[in-house]
N, C-alpha and C. Protein backbone atom coordinates (compact mmCIF):
# COMPACT_ATOMS: atom_id res chain seq x y z
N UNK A 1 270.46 120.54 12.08
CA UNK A 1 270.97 119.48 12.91
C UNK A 1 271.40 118.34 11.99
N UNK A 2 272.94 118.02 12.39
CA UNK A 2 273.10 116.90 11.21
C UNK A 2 273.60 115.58 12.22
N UNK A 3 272.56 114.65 11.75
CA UNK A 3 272.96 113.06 12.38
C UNK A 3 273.91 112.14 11.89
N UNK A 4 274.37 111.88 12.08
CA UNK A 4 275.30 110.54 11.90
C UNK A 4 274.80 109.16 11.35
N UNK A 5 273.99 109.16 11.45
CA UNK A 5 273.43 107.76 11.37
C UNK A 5 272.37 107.88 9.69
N UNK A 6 272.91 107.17 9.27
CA UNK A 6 271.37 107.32 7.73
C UNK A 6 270.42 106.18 7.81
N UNK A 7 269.26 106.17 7.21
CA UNK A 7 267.79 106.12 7.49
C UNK A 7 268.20 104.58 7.58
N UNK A 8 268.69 104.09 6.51
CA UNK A 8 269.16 102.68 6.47
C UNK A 8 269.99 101.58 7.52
N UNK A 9 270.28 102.77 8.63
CA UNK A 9 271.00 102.20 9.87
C UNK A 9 269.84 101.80 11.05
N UNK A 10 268.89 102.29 10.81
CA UNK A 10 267.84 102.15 11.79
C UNK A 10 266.96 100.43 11.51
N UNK A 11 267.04 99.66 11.62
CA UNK A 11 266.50 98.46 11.22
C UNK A 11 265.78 98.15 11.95
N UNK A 12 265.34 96.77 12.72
CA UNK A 12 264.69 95.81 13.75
C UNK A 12 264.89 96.43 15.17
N UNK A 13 264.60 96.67 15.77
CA UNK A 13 264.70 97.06 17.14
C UNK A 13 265.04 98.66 17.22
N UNK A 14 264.15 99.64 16.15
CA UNK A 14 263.86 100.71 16.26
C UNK A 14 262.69 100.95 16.16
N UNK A 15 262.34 102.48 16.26
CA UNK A 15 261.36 102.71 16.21
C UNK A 15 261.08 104.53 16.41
N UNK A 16 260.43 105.04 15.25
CA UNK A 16 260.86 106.43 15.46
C UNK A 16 259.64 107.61 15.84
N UNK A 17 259.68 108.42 16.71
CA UNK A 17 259.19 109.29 17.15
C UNK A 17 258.78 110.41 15.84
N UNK A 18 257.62 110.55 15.42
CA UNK A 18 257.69 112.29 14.65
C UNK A 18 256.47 113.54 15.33
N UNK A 19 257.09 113.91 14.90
CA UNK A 19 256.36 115.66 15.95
C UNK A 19 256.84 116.67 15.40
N UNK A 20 255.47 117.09 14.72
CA UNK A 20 255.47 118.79 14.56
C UNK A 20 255.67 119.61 15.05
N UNK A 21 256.39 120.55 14.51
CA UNK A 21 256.76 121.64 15.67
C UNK A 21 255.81 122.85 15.22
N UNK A 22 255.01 122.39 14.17
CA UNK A 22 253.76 123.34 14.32
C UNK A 22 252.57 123.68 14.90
N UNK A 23 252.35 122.50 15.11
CA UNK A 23 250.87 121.84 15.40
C UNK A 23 251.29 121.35 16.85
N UNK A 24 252.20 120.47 17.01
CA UNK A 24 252.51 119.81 18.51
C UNK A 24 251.97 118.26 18.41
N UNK A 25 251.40 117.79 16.85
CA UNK A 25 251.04 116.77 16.47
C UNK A 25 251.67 115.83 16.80
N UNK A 26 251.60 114.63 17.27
CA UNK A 26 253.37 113.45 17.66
C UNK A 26 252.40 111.93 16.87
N UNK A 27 253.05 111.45 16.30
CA UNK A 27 252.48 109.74 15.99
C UNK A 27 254.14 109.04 15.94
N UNK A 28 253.72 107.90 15.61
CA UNK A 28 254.81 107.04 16.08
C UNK A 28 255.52 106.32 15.07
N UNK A 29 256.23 105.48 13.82
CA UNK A 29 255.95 104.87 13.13
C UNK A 29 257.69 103.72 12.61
N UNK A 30 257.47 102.94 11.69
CA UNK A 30 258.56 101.76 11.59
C UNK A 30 260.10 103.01 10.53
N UNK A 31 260.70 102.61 11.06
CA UNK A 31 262.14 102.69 9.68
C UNK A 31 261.45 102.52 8.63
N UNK A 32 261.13 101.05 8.61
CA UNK A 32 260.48 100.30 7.37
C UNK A 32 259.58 100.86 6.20
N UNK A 33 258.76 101.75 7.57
CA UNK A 33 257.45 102.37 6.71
C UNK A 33 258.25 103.61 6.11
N UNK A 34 259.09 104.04 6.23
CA UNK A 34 259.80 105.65 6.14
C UNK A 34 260.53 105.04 4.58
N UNK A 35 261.01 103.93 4.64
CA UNK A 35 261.59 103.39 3.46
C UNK A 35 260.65 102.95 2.34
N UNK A 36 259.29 103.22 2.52
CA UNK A 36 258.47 102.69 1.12
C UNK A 36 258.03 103.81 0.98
N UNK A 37 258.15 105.35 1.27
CA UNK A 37 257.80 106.38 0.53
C UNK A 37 259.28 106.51 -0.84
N UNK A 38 258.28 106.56 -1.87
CA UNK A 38 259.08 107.26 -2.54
C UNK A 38 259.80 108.34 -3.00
N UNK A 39 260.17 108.92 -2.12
CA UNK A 39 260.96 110.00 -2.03
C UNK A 39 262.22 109.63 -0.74
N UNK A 40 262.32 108.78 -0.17
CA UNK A 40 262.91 108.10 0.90
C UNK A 40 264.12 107.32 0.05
N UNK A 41 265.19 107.11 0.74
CA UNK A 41 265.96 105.79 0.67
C UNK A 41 267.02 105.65 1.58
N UNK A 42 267.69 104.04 1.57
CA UNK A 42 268.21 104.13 2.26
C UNK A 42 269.69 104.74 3.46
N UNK A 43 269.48 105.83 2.01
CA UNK A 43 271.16 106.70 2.34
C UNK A 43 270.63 107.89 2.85
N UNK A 44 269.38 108.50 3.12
CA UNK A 44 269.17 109.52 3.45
C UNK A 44 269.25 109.63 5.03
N UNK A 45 270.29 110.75 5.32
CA UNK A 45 270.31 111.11 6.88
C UNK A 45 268.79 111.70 7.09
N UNK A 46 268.99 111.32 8.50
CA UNK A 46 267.70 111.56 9.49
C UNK A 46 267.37 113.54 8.52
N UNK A 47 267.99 113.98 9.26
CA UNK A 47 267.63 115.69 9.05
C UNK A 47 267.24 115.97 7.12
N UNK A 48 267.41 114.96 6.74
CA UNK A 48 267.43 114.67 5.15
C UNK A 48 265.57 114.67 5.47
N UNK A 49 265.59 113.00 6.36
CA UNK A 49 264.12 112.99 6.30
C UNK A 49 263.54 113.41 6.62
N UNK A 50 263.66 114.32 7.82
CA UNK A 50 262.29 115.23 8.10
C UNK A 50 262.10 116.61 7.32
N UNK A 51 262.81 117.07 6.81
CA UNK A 51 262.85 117.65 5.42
C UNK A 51 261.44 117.40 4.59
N UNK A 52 261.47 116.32 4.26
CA UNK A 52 261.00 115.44 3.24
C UNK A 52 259.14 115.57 3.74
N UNK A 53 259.03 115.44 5.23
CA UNK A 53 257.74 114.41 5.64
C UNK A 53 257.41 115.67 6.06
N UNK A 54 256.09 114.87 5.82
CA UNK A 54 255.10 116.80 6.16
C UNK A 54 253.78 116.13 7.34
N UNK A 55 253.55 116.74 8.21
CA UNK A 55 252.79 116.68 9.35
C UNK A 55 251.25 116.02 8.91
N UNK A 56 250.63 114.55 9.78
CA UNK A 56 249.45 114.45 9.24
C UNK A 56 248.33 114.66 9.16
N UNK A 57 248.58 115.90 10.63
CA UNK A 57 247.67 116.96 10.99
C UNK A 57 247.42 118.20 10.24
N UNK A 58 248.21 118.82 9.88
CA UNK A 58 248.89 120.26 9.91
C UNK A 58 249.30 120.44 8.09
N UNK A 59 249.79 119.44 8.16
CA UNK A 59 250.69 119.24 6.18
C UNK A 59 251.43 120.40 6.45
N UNK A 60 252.69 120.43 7.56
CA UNK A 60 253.39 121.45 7.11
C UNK A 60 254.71 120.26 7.55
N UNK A 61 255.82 121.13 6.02
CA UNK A 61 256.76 120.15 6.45
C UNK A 61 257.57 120.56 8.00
N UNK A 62 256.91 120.40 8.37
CA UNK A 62 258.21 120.93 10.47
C UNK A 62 258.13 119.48 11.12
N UNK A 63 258.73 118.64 10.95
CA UNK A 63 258.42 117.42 11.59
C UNK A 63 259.49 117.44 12.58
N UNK A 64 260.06 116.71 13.37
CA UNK A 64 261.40 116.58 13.95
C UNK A 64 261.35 114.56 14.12
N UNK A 65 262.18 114.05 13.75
CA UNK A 65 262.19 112.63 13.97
C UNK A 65 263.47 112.51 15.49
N UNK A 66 262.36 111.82 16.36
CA UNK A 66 263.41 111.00 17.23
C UNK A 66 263.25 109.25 17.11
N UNK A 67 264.39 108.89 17.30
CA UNK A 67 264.77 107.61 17.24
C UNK A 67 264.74 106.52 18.17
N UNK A 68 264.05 105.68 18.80
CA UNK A 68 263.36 105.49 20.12
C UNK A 68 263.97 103.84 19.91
N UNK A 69 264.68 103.40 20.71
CA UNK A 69 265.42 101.91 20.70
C UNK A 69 264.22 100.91 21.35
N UNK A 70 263.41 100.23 20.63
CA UNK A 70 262.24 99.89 21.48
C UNK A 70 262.70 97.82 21.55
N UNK A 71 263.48 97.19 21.24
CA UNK A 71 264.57 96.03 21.94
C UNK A 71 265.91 95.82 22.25
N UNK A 72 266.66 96.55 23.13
CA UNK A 72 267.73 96.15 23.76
C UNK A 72 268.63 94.91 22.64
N UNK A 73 269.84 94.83 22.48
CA UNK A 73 270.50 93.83 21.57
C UNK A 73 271.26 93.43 22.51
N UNK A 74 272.11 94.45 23.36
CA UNK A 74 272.74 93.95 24.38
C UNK A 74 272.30 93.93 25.60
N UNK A 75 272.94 92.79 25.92
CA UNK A 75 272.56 92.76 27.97
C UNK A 75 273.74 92.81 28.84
N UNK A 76 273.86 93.83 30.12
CA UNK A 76 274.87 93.85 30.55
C UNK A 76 275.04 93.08 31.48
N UNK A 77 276.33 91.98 31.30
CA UNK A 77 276.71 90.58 31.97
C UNK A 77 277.53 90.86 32.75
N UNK A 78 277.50 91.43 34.12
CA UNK A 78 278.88 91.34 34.97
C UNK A 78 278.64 91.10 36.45
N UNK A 79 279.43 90.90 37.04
CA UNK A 79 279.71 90.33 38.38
C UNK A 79 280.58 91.11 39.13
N UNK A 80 279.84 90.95 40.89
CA UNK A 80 280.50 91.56 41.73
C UNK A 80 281.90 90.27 41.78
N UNK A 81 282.76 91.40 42.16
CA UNK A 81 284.45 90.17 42.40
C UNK A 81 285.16 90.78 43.12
């Protein structure tokens, strides 16, 4: 699966889902924190990173990352007319 978006696009008002698809393990965690492993940076696509991250149950690398929008930037402003 290849994403569009690289690790470095995810900033402030994300927040990402990971889950093993071995174990069925799920925890929750920042962009931020994904960017101080060293093996991480900021050009790596998503499917790059779960590659990379290995389960903290299980230690197998099968992770799957979803990308969870946890503050709204826009608000939708319109009127009946």
């Amino acid at each position: 699966m290849s994403y569009a978006l690289q690790l470095g696009d995810y900033t402030e008002g994300y927040r990402f889902r990971l889950q093993c698809k071995a174990c069925n393990y799920g925890w929750y965690t920042e962009p931020a924190d994904l960017l101080q492993h060293t093996d991480t940076h900021a050009r790596m696509y998503l499917d790059e990173t779960e590659h990379m991250l290995v389960c903290l149950a299980c230690k197998k690398h099968k992770v799957i990352i979803t990308p969870l929008i946890i503050k709204p930037k826009h608000h939708f402003v319109g009127g009946l007319g």
